[in-house]
N, C-alpha and C. Protein backbone atom coordinates (compact mmCIF):
# COMPACT_ATOMS: atom_id res chain seq x y z
N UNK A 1 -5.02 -25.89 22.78
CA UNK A 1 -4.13 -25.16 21.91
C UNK A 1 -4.89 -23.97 21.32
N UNK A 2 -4.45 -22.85 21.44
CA UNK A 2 -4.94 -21.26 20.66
C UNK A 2 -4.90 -21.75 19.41
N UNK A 3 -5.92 -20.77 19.13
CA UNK A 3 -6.33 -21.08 17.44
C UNK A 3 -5.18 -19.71 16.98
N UNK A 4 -4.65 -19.92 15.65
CA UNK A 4 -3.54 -19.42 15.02
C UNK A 4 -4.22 -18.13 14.45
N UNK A 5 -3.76 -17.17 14.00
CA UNK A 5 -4.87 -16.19 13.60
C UNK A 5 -4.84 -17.00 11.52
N UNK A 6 -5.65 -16.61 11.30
CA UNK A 6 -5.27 -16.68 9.81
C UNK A 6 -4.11 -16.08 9.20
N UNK A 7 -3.55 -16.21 8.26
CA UNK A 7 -2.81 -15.96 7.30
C UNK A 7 -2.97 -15.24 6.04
N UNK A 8 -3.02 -14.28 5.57
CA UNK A 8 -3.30 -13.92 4.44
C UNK A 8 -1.70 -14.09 3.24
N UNK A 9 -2.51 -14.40 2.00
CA UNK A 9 -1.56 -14.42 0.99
C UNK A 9 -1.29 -12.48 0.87
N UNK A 10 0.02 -11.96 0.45
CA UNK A 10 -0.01 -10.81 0.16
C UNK A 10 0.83 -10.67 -1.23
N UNK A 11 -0.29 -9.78 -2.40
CA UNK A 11 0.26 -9.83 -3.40
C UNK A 11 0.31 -8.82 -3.84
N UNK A 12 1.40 -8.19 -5.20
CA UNK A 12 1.31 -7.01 -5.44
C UNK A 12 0.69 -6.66 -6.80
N UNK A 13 0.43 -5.58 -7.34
CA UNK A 13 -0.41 -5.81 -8.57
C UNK A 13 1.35 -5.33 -9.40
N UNK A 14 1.01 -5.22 -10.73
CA UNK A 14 2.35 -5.04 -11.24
C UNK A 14 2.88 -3.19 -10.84
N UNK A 15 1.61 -2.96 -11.24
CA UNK A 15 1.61 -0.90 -10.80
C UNK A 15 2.05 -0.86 -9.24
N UNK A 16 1.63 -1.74 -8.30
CA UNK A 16 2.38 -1.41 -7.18
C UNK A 16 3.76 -1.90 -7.19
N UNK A 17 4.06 -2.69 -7.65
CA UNK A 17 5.69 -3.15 -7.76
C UNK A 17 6.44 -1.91 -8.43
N UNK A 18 6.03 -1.59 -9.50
CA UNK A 18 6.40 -0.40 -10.08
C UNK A 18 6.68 1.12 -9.35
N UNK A 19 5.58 1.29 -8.10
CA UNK A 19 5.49 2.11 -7.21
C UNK A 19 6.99 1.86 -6.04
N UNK A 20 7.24 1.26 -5.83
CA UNK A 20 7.99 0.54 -5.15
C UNK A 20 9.29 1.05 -5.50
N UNK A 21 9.88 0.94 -6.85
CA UNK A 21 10.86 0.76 -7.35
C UNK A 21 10.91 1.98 -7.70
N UNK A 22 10.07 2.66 -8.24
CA UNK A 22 10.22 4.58 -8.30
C UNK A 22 10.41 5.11 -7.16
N UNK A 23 10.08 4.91 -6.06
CA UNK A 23 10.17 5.40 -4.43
C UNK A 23 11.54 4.84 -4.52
N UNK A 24 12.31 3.68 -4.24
CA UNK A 24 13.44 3.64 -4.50
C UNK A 24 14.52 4.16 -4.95
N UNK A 25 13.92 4.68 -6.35
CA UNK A 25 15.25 5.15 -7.42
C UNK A 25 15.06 6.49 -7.01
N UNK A 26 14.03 7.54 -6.56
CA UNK A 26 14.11 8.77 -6.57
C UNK A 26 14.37 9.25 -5.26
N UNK A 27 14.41 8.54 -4.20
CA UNK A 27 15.06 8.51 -2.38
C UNK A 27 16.86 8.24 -2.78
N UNK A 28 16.95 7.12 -3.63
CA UNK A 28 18.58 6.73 -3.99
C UNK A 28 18.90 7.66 -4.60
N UNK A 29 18.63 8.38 -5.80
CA UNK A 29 19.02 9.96 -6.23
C UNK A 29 19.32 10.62 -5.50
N UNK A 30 18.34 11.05 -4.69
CA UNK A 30 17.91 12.72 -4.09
C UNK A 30 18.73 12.53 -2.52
N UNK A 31 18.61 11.44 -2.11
CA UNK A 31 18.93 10.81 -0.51
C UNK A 31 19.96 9.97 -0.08
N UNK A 32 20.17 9.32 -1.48
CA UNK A 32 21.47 8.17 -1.11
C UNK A 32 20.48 7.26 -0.71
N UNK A 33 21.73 5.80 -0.79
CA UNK A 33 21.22 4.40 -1.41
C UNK A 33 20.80 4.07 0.61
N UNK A 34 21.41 4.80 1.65
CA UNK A 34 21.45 4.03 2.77
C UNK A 34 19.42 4.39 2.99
N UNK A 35 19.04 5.98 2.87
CA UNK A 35 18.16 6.35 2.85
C UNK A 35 17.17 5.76 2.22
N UNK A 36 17.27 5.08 1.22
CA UNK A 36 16.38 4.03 0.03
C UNK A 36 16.34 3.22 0.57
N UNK A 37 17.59 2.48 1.09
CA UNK A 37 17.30 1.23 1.32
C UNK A 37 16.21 1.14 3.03
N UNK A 38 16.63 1.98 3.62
CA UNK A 38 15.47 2.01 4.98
C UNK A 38 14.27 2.48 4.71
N UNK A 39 13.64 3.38 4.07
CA UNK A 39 12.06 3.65 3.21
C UNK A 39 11.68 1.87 2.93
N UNK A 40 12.63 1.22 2.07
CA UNK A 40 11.86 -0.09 1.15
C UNK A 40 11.73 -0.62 1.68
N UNK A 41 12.69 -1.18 3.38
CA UNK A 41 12.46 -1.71 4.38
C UNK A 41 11.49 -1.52 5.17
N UNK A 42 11.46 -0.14 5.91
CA UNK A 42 10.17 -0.06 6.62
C UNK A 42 8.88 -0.12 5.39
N UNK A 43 8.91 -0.12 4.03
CA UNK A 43 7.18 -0.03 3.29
C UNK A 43 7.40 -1.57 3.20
N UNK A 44 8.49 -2.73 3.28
CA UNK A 44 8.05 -3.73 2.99
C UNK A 44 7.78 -4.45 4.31
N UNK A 45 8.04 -3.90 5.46
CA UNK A 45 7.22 -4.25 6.78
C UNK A 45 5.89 -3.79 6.78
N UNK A 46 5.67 -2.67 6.65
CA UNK A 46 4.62 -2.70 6.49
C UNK A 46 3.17 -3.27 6.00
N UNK A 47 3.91 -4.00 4.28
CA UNK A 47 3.07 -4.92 3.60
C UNK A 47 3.03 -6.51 4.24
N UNK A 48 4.47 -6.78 4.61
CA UNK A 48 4.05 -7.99 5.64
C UNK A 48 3.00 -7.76 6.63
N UNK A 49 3.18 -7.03 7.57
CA UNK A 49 2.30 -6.76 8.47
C UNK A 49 0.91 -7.20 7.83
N UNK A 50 0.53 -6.98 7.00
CA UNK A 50 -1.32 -6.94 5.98
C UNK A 50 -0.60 -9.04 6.58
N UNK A 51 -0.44 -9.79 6.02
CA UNK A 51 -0.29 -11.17 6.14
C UNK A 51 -1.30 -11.91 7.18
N UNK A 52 -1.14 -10.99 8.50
CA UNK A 52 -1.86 -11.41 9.95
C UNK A 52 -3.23 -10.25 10.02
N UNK A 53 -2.84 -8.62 9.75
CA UNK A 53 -4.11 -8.47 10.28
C UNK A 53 -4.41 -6.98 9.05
N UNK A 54 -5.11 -7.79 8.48
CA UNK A 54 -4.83 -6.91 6.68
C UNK A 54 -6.51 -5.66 7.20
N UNK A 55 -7.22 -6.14 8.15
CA UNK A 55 -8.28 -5.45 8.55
C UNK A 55 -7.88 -4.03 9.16
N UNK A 56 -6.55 -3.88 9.47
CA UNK A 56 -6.32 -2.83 10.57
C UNK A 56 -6.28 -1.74 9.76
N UNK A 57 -6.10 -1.75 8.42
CA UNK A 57 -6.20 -0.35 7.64
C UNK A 57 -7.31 0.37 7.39
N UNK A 58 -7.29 1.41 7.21
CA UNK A 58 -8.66 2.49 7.24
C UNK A 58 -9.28 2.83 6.17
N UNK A 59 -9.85 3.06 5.56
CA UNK A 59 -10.23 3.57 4.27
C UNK A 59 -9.65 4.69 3.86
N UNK A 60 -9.28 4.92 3.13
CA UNK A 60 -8.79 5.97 2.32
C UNK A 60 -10.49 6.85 2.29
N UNK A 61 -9.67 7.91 2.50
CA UNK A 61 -11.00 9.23 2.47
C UNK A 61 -11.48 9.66 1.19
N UNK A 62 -10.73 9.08 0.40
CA UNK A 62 -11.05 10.18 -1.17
C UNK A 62 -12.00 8.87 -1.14
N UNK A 63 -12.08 7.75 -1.36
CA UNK A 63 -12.91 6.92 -1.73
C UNK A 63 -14.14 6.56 -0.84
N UNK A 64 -13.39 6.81 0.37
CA UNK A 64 -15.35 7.02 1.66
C UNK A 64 -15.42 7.90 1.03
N UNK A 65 -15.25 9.02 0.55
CA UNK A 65 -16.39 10.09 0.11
C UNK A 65 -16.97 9.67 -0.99
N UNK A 66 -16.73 8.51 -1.63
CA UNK A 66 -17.64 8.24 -2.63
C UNK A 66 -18.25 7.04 -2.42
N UNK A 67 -18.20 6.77 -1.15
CA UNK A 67 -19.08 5.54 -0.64
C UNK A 67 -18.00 4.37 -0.93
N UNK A 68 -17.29 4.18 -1.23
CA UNK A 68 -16.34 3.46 -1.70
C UNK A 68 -15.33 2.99 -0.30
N UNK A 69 -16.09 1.34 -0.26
CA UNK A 69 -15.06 1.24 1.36
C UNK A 69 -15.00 -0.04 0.69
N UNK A 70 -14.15 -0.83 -0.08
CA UNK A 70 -13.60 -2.04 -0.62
C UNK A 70 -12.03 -1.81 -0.37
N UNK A 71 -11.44 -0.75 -0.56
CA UNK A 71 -10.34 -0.89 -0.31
C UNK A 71 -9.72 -0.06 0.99
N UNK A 72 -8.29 -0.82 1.62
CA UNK A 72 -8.11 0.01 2.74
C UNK A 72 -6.33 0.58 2.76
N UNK A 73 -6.07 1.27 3.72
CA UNK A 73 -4.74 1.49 3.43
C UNK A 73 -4.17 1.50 4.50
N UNK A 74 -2.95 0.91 4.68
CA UNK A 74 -1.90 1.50 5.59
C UNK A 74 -0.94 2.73 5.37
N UNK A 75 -0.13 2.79 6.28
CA UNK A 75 0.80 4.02 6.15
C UNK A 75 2.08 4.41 6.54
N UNK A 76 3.22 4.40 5.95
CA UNK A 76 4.48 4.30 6.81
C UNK A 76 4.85 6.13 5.99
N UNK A 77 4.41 7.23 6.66
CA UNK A 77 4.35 8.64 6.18
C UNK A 77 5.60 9.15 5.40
N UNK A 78 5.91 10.03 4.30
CA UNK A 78 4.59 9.84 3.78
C UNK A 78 3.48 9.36 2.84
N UNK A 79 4.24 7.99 3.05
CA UNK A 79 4.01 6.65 1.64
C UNK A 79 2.60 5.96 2.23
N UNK A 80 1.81 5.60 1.26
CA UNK A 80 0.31 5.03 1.49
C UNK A 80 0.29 3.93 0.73
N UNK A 81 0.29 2.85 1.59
CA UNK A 81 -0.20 1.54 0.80
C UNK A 81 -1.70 0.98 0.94
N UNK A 82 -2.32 1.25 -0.84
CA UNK A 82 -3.78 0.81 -0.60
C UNK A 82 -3.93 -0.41 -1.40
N UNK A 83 -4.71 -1.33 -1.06
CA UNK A 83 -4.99 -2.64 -0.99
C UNK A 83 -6.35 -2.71 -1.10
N UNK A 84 -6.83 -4.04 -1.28
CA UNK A 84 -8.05 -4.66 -0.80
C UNK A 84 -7.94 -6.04 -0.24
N UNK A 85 -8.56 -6.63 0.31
CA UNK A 85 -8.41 -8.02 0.98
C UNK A 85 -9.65 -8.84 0.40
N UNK A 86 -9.32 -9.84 -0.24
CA UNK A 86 -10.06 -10.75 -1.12
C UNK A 86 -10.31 -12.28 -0.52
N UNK A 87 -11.19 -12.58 -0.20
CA UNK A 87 -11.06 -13.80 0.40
C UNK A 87 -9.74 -14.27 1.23
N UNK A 88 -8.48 -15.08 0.99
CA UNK A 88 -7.59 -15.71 1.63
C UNK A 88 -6.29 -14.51 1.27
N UNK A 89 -6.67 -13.39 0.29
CA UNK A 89 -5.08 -12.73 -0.34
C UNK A 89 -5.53 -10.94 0.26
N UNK A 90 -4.31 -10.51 0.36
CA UNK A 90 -4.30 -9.03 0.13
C UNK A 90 -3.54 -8.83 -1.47
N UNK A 91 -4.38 -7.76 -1.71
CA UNK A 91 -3.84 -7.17 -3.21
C UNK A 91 -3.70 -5.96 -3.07
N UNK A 92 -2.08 -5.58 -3.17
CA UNK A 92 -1.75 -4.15 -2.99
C UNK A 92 -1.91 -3.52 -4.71
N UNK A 93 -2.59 -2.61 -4.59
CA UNK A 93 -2.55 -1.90 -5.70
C UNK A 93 -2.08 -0.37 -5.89
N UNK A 94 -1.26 0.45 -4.72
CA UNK A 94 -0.57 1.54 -5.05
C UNK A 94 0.07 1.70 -3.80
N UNK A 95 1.06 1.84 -3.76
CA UNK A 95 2.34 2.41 -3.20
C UNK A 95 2.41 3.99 -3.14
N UNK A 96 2.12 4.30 -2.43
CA UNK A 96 2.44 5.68 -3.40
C UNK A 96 2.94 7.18 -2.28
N UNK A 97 3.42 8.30 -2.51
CA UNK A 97 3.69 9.34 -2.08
C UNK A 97 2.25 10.23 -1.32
N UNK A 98 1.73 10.03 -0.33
CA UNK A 98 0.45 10.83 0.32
C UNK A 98 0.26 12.38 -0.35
N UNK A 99 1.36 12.81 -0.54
CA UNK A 99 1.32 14.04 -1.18
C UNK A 99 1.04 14.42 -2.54
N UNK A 100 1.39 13.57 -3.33
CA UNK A 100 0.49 13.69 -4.55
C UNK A 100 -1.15 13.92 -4.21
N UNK A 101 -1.66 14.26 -5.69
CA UNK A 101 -3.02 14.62 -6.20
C UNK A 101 -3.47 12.83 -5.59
N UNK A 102 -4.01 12.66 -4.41
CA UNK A 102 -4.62 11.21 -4.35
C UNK A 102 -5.88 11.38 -5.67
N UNK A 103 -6.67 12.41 -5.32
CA UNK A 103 -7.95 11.83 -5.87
C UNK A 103 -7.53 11.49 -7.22
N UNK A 104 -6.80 12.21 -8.00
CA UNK A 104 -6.72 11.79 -9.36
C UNK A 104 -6.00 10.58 -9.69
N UNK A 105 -5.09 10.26 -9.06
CA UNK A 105 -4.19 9.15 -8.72
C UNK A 105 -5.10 7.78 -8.31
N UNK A 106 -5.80 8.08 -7.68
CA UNK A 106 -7.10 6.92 -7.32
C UNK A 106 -7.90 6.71 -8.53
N UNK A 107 -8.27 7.74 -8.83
CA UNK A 107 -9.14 7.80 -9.79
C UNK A 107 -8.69 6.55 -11.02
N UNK A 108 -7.60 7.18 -11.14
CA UNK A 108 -6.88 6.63 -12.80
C UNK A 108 -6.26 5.11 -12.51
N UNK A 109 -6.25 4.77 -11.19
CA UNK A 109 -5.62 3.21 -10.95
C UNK A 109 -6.64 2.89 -10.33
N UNK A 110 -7.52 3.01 -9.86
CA UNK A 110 -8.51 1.99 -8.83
C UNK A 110 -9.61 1.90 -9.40
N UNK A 111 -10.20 3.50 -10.01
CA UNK A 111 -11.34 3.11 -10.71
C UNK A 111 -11.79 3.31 -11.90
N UNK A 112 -10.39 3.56 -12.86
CA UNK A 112 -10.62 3.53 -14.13
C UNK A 112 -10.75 4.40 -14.92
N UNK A 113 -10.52 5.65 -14.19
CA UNK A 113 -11.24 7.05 -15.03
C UNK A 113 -10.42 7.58 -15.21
């Protein structure tokens, strides 16, 4: 019998849930609710996806440039989900629009400044 791949737990921090639900309300404004509702769909495939193979994401560049490879991200364009993978869990910690200011946006949720 094949060995199963692992499983990861996938969790969200509260700021990414929050991310989530602003991408929502401002696609349902600007786009209509059919347009919202396919964005939340494809970003919440996406976060399943992390469950089986949470390794396949890349580092975010603003943070390799600061030597900083703990966290990784996927991408359903032009929304960026960055995470880290912790022992048995993924922990999403931003949702967010690629087009924003990342570095400052990183800055002020990942590392505090």
């Amino acid at each position: 019998m094949a060995d199963r791949p692992m499983r990861y737990a996938v969790l969200l921090t509260h700021g990414a849930e929050q991310d989530l639900e602003s991408i929502y309300d401002y696609i349902r404004e600007f786009d209509g609710p059919e347009q919202a509702d396919h964005v939340l769909e494809r970003l919440l495939e996406v976060v399943e996806g992390l469950v089986e193979f949470p390794d396949r994401g890349s580092y975010p560049k603003e943070l390799a440039a600061l030597g900083i490879k703990d966290h990784r991200q996927v991408v359903f364009k032009p929304y960026r989900v960055i995470y880290r993978v912790l022992d048995d869990r993924v922990v999403i910690y931003l949702i967010v629009d690629g087009r924003r200011d990342m570095q400052s946006l990183l800055a002020r949720r990942l590392l505090g400044i």
